[in-house]
PDB file of N, CA and C in Angstrom:
ATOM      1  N   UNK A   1      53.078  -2.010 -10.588  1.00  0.00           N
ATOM      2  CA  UNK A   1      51.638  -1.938 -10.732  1.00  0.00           C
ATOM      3  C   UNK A   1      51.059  -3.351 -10.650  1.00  0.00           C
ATOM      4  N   UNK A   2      49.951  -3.739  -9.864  1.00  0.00           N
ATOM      5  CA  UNK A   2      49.530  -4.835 -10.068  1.00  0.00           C
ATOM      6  C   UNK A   2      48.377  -5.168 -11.124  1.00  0.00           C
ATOM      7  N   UNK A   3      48.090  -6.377 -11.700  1.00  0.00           N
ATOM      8  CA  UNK A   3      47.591  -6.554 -12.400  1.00  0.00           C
ATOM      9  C   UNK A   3      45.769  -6.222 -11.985  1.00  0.00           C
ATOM     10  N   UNK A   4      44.827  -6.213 -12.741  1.00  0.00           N
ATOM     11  CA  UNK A   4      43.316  -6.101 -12.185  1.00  0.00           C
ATOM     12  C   UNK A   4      43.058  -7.627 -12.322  1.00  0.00           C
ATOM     13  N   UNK A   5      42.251  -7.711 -11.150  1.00  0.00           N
ATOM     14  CA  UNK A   5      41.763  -9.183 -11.086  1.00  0.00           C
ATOM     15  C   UNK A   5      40.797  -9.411 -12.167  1.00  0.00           C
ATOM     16  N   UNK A   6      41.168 -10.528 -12.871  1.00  0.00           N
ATOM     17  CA  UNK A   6      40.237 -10.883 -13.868  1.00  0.00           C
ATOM     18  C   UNK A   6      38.825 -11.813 -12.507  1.00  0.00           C
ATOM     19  N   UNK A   7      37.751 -11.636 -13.484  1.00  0.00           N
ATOM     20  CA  UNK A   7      36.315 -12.343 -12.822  1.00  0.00           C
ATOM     21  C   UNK A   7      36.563 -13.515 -12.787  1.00  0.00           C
ATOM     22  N   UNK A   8      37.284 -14.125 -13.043  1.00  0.00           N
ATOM     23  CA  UNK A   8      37.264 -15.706 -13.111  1.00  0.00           C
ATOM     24  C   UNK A   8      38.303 -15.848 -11.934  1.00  0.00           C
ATOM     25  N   UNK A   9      39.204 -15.019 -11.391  1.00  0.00           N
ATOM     26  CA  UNK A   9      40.543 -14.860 -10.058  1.00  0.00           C
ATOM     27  C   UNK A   9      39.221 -14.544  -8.949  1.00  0.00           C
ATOM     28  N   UNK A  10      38.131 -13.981  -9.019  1.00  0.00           N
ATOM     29  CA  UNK A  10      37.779 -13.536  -7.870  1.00  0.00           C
ATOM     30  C   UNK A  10      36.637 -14.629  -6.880  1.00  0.00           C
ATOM     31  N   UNK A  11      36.519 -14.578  -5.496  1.00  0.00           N
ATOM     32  CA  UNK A  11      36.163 -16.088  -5.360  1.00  0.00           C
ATOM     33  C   UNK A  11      34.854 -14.955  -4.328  1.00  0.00           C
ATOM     34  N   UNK A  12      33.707 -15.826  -4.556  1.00  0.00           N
ATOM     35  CA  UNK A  12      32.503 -15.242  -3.758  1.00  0.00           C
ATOM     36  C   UNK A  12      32.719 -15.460  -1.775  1.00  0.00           C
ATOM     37  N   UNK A  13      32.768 -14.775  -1.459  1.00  0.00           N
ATOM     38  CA  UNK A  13      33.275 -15.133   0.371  1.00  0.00           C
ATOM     39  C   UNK A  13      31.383 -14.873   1.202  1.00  0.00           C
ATOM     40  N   UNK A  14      30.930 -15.597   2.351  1.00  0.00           N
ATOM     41  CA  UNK A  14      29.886 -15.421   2.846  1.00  0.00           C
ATOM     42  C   UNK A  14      30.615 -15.008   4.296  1.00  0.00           C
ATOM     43  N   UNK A  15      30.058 -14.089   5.053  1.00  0.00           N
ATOM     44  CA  UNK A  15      30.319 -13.659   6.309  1.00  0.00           C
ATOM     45  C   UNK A  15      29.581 -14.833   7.274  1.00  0.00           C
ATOM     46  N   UNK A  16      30.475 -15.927   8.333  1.00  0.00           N
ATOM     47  CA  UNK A  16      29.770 -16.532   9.076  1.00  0.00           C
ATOM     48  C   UNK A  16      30.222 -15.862  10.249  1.00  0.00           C
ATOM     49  N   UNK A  17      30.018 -16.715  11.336  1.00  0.00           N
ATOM     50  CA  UNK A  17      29.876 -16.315  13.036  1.00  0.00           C
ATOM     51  C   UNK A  17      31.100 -15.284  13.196  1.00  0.00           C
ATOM     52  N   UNK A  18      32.688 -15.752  12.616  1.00  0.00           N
ATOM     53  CA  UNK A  18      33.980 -15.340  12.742  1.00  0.00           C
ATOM     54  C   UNK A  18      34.667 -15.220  12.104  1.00  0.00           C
ATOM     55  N   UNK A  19      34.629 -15.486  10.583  1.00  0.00           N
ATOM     56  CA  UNK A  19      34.926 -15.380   9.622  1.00  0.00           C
ATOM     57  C   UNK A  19      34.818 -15.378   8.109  1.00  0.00           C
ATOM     58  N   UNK A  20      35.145 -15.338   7.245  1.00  0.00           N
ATOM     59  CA  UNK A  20      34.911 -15.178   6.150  1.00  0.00           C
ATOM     60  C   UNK A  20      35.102 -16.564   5.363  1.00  0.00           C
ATOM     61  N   UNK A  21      34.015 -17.307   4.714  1.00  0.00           N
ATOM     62  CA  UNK A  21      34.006 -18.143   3.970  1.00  0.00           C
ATOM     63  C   UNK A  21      33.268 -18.235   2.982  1.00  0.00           C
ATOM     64  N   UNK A  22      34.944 -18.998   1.918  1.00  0.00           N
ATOM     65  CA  UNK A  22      34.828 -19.172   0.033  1.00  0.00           C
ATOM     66  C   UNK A  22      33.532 -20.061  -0.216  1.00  0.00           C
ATOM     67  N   UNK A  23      32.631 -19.736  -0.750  1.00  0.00           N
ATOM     68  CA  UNK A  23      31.544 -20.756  -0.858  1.00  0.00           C
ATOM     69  C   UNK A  23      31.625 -20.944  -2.715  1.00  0.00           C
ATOM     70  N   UNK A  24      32.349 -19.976  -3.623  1.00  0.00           N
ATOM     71  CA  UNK A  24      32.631 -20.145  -4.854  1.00  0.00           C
ATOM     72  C   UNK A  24      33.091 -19.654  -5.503  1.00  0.00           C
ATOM     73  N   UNK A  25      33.661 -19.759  -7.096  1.00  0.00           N
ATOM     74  CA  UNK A  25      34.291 -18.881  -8.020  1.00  0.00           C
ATOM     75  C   UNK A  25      32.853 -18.090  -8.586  1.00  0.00           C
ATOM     76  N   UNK A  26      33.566 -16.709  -8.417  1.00  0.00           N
ATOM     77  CA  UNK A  26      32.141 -15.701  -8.989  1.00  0.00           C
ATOM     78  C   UNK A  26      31.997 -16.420 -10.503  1.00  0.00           C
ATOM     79  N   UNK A  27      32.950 -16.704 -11.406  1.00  0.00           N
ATOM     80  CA  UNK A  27      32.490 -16.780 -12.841  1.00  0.00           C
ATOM     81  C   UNK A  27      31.713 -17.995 -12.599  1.00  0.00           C
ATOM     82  N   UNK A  28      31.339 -18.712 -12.107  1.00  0.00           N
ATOM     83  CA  UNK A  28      29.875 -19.817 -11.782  1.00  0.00           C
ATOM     84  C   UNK A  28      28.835 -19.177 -11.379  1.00  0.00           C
ATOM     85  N   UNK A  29      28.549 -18.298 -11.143  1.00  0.00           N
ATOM     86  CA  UNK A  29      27.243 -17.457 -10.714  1.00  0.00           C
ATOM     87  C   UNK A  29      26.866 -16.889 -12.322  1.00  0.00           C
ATOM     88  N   UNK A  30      25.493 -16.727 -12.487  1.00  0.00           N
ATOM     89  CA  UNK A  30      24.618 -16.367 -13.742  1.00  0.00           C
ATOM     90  C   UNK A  30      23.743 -15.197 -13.153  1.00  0.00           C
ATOM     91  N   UNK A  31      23.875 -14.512 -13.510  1.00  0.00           N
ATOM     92  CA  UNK A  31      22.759 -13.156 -13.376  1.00  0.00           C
ATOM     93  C   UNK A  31      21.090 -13.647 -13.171  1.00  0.00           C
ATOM     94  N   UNK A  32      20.514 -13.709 -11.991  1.00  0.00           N
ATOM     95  CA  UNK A  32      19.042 -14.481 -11.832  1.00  0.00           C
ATOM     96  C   UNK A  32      19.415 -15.700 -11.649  1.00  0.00           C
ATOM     97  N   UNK A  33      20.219 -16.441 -11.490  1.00  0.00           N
ATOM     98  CA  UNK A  33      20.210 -18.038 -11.466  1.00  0.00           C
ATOM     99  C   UNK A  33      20.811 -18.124 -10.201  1.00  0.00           C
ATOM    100  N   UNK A  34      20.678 -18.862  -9.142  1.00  0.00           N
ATOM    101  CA  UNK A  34      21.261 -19.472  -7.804  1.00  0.00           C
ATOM    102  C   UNK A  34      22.390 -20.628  -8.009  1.00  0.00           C
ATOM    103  N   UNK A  35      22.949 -20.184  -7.163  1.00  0.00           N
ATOM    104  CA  UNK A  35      24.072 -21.913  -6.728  1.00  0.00           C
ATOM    105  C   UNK A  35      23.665 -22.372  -5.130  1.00  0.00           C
ATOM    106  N   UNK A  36      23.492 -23.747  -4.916  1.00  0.00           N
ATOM    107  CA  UNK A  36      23.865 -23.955  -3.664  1.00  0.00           C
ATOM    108  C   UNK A  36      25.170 -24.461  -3.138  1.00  0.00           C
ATOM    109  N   UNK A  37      25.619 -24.047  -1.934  1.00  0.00           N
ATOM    110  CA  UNK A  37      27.057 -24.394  -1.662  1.00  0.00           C
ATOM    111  C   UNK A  37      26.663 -24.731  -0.113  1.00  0.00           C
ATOM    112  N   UNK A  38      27.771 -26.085   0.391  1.00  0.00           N
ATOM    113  CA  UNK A  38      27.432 -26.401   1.469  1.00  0.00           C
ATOM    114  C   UNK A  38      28.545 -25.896   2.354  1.00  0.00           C
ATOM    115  N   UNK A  39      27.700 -25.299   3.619  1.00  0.00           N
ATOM    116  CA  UNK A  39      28.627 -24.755   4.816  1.00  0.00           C
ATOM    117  C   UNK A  39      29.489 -25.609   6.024  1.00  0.00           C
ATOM    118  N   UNK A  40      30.576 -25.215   6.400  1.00  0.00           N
ATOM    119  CA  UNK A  40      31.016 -26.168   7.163  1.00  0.00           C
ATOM    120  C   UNK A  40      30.325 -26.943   7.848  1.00  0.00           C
ATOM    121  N   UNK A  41      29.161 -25.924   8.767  1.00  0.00           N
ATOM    122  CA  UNK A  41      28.563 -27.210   9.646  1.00  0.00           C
ATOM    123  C   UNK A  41      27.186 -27.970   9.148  1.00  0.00           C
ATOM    124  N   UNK A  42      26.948 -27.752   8.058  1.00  0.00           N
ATOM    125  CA  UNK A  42      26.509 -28.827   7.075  1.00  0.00           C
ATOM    126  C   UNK A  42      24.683 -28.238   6.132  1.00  0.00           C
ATOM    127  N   UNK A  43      24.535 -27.156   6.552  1.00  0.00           N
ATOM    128  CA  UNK A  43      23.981 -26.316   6.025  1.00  0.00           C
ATOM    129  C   UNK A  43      24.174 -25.550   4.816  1.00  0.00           C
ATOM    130  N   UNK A  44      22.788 -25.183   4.162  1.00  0.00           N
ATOM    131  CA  UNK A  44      23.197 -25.053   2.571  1.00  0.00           C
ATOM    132  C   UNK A  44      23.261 -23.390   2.276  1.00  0.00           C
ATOM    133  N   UNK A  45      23.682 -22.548   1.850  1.00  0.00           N
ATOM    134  CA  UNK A  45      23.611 -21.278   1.483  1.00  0.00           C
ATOM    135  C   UNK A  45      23.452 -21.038  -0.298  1.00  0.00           C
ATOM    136  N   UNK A  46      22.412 -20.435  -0.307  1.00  0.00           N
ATOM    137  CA  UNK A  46      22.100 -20.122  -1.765  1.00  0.00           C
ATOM    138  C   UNK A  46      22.443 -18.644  -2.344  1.00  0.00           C
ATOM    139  N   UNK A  47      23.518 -18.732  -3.012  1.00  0.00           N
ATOM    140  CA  UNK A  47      24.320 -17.523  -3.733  1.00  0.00           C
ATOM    141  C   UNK A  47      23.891 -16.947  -4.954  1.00  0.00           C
ATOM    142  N   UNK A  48      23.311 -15.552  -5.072  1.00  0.00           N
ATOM    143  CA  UNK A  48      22.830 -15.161  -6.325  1.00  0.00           C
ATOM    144  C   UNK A  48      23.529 -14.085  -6.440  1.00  0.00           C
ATOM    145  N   UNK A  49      23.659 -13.761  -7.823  1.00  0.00           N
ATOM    146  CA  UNK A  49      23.805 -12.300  -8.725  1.00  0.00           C
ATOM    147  C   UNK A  49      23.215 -11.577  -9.027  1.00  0.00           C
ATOM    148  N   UNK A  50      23.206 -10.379  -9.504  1.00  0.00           N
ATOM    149  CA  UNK A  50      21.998  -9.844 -10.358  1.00  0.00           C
ATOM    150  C   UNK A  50      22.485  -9.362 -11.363  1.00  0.00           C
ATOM    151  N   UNK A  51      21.986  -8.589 -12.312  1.00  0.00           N
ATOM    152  CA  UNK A  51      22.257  -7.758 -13.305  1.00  0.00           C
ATOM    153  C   UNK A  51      23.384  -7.011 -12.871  1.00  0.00           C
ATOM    154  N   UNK A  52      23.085  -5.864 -12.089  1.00  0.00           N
ATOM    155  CA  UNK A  52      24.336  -4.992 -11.746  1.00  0.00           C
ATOM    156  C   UNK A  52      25.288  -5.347 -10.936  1.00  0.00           C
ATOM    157  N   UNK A  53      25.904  -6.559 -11.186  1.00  0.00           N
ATOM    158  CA  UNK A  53      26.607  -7.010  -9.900  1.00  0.00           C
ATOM    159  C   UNK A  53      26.416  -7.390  -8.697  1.00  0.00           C
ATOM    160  N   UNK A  54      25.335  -7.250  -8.041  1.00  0.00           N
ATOM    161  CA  UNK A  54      25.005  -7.333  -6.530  1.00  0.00           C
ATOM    162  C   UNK A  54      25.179  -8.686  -6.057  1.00  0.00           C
ATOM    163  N   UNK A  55      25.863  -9.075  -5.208  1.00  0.00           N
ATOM    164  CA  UNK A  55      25.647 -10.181  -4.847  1.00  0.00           C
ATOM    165  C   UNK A  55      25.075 -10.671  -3.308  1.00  0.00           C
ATOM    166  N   UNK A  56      24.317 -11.879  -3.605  1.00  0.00           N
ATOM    167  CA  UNK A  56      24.150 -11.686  -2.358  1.00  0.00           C
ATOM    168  C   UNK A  56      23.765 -13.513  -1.628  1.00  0.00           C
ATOM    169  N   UNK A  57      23.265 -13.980  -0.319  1.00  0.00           N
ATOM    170  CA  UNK A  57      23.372 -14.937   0.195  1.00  0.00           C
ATOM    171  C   UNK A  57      22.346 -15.583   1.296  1.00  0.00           C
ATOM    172  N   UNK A  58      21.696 -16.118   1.094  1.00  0.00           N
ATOM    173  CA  UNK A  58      20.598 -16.547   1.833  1.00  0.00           C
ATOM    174  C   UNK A  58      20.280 -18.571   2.500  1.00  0.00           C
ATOM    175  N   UNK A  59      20.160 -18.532   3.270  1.00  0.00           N
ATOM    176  CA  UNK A  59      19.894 -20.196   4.017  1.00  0.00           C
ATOM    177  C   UNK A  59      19.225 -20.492   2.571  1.00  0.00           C
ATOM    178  N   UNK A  60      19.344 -21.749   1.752  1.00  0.00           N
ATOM    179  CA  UNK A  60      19.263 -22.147   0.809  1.00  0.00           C
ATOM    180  C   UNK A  60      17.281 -23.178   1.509  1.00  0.00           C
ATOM    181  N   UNK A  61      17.503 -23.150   2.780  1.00  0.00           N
ATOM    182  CA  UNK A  61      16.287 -24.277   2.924  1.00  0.00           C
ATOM    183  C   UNK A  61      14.864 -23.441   2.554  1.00  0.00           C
ATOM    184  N   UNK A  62      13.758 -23.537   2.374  1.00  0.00           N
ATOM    185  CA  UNK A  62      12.622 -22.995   2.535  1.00  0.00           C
ATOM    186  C   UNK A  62      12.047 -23.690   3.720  1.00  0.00           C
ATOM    187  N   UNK A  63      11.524 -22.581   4.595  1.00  0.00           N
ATOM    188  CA  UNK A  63      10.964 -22.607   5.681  1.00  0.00           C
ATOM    189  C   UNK A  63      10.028 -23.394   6.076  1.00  0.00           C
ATOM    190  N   UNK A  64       9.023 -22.947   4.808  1.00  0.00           N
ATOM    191  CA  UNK A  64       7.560 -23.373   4.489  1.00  0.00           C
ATOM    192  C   UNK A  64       7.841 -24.787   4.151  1.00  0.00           C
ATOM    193  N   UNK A  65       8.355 -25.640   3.202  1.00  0.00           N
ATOM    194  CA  UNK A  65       8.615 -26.500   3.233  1.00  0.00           C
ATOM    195  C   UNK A  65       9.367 -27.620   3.823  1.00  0.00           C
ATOM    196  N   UNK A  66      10.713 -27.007   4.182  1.00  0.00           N
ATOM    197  CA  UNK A  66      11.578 -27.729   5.067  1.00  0.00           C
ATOM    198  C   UNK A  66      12.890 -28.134   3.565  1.00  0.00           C
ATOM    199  N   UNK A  67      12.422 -28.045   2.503  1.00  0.00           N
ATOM    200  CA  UNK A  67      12.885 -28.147   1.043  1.00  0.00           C
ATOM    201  C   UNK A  67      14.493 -27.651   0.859  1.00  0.00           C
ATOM    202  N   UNK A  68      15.789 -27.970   0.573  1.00  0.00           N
ATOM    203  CA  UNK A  68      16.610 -26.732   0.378  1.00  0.00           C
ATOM    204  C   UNK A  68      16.258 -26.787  -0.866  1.00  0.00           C
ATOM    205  N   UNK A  69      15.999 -26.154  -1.375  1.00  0.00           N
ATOM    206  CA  UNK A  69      15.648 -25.553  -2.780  1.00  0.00           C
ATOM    207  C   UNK A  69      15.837 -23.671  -3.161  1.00  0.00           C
ATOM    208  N   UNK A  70      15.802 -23.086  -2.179  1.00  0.00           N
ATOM    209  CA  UNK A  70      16.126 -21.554  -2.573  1.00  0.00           C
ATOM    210  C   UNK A  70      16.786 -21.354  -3.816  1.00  0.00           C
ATOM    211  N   UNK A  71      17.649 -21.792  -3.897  1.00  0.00           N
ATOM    212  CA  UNK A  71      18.726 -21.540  -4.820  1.00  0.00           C
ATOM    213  C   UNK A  71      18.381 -22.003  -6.271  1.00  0.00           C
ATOM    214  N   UNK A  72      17.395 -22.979  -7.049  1.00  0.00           N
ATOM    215  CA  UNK A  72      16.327 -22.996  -7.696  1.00  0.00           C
ATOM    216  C   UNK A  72      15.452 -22.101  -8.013  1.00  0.00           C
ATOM    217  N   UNK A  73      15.328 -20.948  -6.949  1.00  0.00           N
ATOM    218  CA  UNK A  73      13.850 -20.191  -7.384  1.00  0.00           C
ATOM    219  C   UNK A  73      14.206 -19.246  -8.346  1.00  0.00           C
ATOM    220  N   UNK A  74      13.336 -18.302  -8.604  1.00  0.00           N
ATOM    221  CA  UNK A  74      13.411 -17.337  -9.327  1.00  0.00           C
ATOM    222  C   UNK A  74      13.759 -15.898  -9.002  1.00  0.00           C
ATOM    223  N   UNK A  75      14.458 -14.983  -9.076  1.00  0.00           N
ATOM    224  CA  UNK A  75      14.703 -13.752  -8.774  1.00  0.00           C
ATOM    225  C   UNK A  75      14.032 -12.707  -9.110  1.00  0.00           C
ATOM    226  N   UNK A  76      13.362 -11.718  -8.686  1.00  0.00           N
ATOM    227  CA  UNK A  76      12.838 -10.404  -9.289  1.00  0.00           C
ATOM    228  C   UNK A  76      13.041  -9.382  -8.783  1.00  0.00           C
ATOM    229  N   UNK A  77      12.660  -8.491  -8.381  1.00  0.00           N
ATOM    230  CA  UNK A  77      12.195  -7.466  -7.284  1.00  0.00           C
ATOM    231  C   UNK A  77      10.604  -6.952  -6.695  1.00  0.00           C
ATOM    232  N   UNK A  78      10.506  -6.052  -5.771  1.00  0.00           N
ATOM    233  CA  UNK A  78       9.632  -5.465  -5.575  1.00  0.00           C
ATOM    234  C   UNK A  78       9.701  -4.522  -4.246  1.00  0.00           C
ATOM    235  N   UNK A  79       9.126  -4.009  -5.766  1.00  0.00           N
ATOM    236  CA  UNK A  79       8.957  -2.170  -4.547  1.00  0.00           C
ATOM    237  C   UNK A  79      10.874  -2.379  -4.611  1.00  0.00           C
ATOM    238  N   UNK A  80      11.760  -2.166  -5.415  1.00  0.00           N
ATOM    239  CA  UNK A  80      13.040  -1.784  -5.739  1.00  0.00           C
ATOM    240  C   UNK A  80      14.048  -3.221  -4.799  1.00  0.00           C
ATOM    241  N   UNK A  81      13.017  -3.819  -4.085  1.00  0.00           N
ATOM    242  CA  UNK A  81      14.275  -4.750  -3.445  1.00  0.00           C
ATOM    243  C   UNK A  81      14.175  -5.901  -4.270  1.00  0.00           C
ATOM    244  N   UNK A  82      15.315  -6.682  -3.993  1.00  0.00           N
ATOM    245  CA  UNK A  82      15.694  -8.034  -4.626  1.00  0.00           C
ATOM    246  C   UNK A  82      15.064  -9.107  -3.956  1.00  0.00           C
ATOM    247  N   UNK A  83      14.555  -9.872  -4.671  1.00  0.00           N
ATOM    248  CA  UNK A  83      13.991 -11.241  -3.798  1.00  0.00           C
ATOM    249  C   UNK A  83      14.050 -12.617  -4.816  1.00  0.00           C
ATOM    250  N   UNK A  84      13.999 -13.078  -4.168  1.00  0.00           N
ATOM    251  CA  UNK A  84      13.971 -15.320  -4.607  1.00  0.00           C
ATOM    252  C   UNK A  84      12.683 -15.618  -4.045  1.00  0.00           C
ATOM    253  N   UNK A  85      12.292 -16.129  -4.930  1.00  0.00           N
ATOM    254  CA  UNK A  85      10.948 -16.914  -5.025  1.00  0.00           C
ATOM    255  C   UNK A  85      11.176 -18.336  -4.935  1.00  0.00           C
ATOM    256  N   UNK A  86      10.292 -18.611  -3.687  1.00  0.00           N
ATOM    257  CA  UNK A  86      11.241 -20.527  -3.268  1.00  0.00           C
ATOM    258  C   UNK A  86       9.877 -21.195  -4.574  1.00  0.00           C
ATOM    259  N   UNK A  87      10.717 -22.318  -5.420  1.00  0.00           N
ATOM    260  CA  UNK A  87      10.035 -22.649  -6.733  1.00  0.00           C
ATOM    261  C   UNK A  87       9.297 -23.979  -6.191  1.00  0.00           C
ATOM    262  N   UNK A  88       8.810 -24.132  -4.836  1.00  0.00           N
ATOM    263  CA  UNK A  88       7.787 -24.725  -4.270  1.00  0.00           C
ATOM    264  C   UNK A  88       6.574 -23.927  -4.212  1.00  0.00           C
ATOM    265  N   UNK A  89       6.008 -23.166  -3.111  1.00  0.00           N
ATOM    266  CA  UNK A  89       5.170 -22.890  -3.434  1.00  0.00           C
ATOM    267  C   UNK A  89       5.218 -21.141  -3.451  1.00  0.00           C
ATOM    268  N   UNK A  90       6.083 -20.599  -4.187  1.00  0.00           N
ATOM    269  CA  UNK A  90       6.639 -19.260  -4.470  1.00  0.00           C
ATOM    270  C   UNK A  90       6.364 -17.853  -3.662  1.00  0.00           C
ATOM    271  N   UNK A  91       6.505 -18.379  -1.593  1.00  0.00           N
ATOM    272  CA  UNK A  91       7.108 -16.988  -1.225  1.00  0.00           C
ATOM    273  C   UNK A  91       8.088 -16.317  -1.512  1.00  0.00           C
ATOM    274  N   UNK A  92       8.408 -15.159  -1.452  1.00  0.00           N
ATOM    275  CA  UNK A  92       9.582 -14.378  -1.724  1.00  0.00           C
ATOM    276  C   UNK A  92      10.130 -14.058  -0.811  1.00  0.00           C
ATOM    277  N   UNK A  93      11.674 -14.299  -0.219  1.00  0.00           N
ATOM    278  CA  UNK A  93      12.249 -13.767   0.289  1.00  0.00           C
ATOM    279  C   UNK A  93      13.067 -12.737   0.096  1.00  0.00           C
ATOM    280  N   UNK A  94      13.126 -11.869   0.522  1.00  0.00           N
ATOM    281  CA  UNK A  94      14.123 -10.083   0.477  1.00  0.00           C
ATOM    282  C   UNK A  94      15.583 -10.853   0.471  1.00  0.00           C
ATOM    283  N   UNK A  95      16.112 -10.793  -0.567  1.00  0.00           N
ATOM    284  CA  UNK A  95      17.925 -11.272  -0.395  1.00  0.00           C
ATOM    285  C   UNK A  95      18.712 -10.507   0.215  1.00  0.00           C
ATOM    286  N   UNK A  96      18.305  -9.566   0.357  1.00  0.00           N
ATOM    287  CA  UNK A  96      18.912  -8.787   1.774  1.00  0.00           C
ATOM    288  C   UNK A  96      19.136  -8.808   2.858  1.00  0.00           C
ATOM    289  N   UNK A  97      17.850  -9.089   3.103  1.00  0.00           N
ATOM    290  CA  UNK A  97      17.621  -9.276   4.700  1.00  0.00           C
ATOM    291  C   UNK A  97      17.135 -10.842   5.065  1.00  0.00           C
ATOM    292  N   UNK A  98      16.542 -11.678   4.404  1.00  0.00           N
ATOM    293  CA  UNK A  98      16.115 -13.089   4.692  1.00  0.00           C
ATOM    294  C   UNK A  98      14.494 -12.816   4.739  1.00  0.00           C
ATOM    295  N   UNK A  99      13.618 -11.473   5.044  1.00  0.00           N
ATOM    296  CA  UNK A  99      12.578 -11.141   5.655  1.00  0.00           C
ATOM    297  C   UNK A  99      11.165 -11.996   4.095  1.00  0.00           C
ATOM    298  N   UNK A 100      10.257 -12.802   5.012  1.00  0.00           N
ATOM    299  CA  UNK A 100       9.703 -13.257   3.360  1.00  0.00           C
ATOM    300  C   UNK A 100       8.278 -11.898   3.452  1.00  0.00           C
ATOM    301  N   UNK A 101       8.211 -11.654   1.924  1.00  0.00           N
ATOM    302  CA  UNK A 101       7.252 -10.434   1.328  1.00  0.00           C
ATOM    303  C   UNK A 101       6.474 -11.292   1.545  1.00  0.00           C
ATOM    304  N   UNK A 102       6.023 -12.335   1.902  1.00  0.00           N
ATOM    305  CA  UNK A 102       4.396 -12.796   1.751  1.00  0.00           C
ATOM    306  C   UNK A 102       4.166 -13.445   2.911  1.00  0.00           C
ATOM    307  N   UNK A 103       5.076 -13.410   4.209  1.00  0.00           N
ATOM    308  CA  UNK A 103       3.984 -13.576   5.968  1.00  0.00           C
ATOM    309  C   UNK A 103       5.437 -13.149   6.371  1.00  0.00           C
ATOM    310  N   UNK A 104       5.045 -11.731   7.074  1.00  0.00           N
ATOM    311  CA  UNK A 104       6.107 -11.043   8.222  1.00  0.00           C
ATOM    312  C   UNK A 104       6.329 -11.978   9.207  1.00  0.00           C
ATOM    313  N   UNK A 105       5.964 -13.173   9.286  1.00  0.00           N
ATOM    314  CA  UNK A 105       6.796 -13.634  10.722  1.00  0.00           C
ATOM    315  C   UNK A 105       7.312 -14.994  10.439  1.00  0.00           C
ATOM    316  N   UNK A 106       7.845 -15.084   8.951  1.00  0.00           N
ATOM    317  CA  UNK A 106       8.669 -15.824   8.726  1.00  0.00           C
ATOM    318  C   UNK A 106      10.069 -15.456   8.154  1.00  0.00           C
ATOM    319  N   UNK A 107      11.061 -15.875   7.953  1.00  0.00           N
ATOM    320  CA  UNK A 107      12.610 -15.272   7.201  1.00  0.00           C
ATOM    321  C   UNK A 107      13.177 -16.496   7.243  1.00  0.00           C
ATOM    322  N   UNK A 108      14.508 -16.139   6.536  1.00  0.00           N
ATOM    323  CA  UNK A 108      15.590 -17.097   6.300  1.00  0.00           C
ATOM    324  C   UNK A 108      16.470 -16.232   6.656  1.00  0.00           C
ATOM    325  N   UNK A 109      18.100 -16.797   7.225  1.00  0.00           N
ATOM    326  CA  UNK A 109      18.842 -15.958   7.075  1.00  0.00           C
ATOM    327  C   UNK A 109      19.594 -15.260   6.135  1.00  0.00           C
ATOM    328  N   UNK A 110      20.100 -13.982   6.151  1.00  0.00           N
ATOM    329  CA  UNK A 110      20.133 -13.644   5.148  1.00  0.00           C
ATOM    330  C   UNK A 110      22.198 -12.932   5.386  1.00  0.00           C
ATOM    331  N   UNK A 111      23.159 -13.790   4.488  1.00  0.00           N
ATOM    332  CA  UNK A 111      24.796 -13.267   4.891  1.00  0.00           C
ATOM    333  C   UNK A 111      25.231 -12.229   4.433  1.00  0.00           C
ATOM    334  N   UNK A 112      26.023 -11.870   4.805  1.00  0.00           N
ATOM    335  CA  UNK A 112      27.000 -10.718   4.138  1.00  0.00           C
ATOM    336  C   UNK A 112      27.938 -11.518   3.459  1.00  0.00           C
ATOM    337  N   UNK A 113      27.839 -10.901   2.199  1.00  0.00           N
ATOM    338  CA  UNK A 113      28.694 -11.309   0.723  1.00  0.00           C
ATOM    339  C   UNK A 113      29.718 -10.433   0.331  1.00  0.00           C
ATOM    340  N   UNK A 114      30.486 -10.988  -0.442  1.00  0.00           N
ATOM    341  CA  UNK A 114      31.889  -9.781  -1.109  1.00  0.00           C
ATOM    342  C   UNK A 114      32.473 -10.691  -2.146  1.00  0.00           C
ATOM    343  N   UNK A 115      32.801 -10.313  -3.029  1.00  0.00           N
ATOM    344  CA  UNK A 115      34.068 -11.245  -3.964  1.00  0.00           C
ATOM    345  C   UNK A 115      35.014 -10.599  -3.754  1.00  0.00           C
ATOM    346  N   UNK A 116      36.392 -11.394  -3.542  1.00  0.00           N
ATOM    347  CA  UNK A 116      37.388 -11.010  -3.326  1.00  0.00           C
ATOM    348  C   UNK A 116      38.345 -11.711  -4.243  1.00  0.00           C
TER     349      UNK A 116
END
């Protein structure tokens, strides 16, 4: 029988172009609180949690500003989805999708996450 991975064994992975990359140990993530972690080719990705586990991964820069700061903002929802509020001048982006709730023709990207 193998053992169950304790939370502190399991490491947060972001889906890039071809593969799968460790950007952190899940037990460093806080429920509502961001990390930034830097990507190989030198770009920042901002990693959040939520309450029920969800995790998820977004371009850490703000658009509007040019700022990486994402990973600073604040988390909530609306209308049932998850979003980060960049703590400049507080659009929300959907952590899902990158899409921002406050001008449709802006986004960030938005990765596919897993702890493994």
């Amino acid at each position: 029988m193998t053992p169950a991975l304790e939370t502190t064994d399991l490491k947060v992975r972001i889906r890039l172009t071809d593969a799968w990359f460790t950007v952190c140990d899940l037990s460093v993530l806080l429920p509502g609180r961001g990390v930034a972690a830097l990507l190989p080719d030198g770009r920042q990705v901002a990693v959040f949690t939520d309450r029920t586990g969800g995790l998820y991964a977004v371009d850490n820069r703000d658009p509007f500003t040019g700022a990486a700061v994402l990973s600073r903002g604040l988390t909530g929802t609306h209308r049932g989805r998850p979003f980060v509020a960049s703590p400049l001048l507080k659009q929300r982006f959907d952590l899902e999708t990158g899409q921002c709730l406050d001008d449709e023709t802006v986004r960030v990207t938005a990765y596919r996450v897993k702890a493994a």
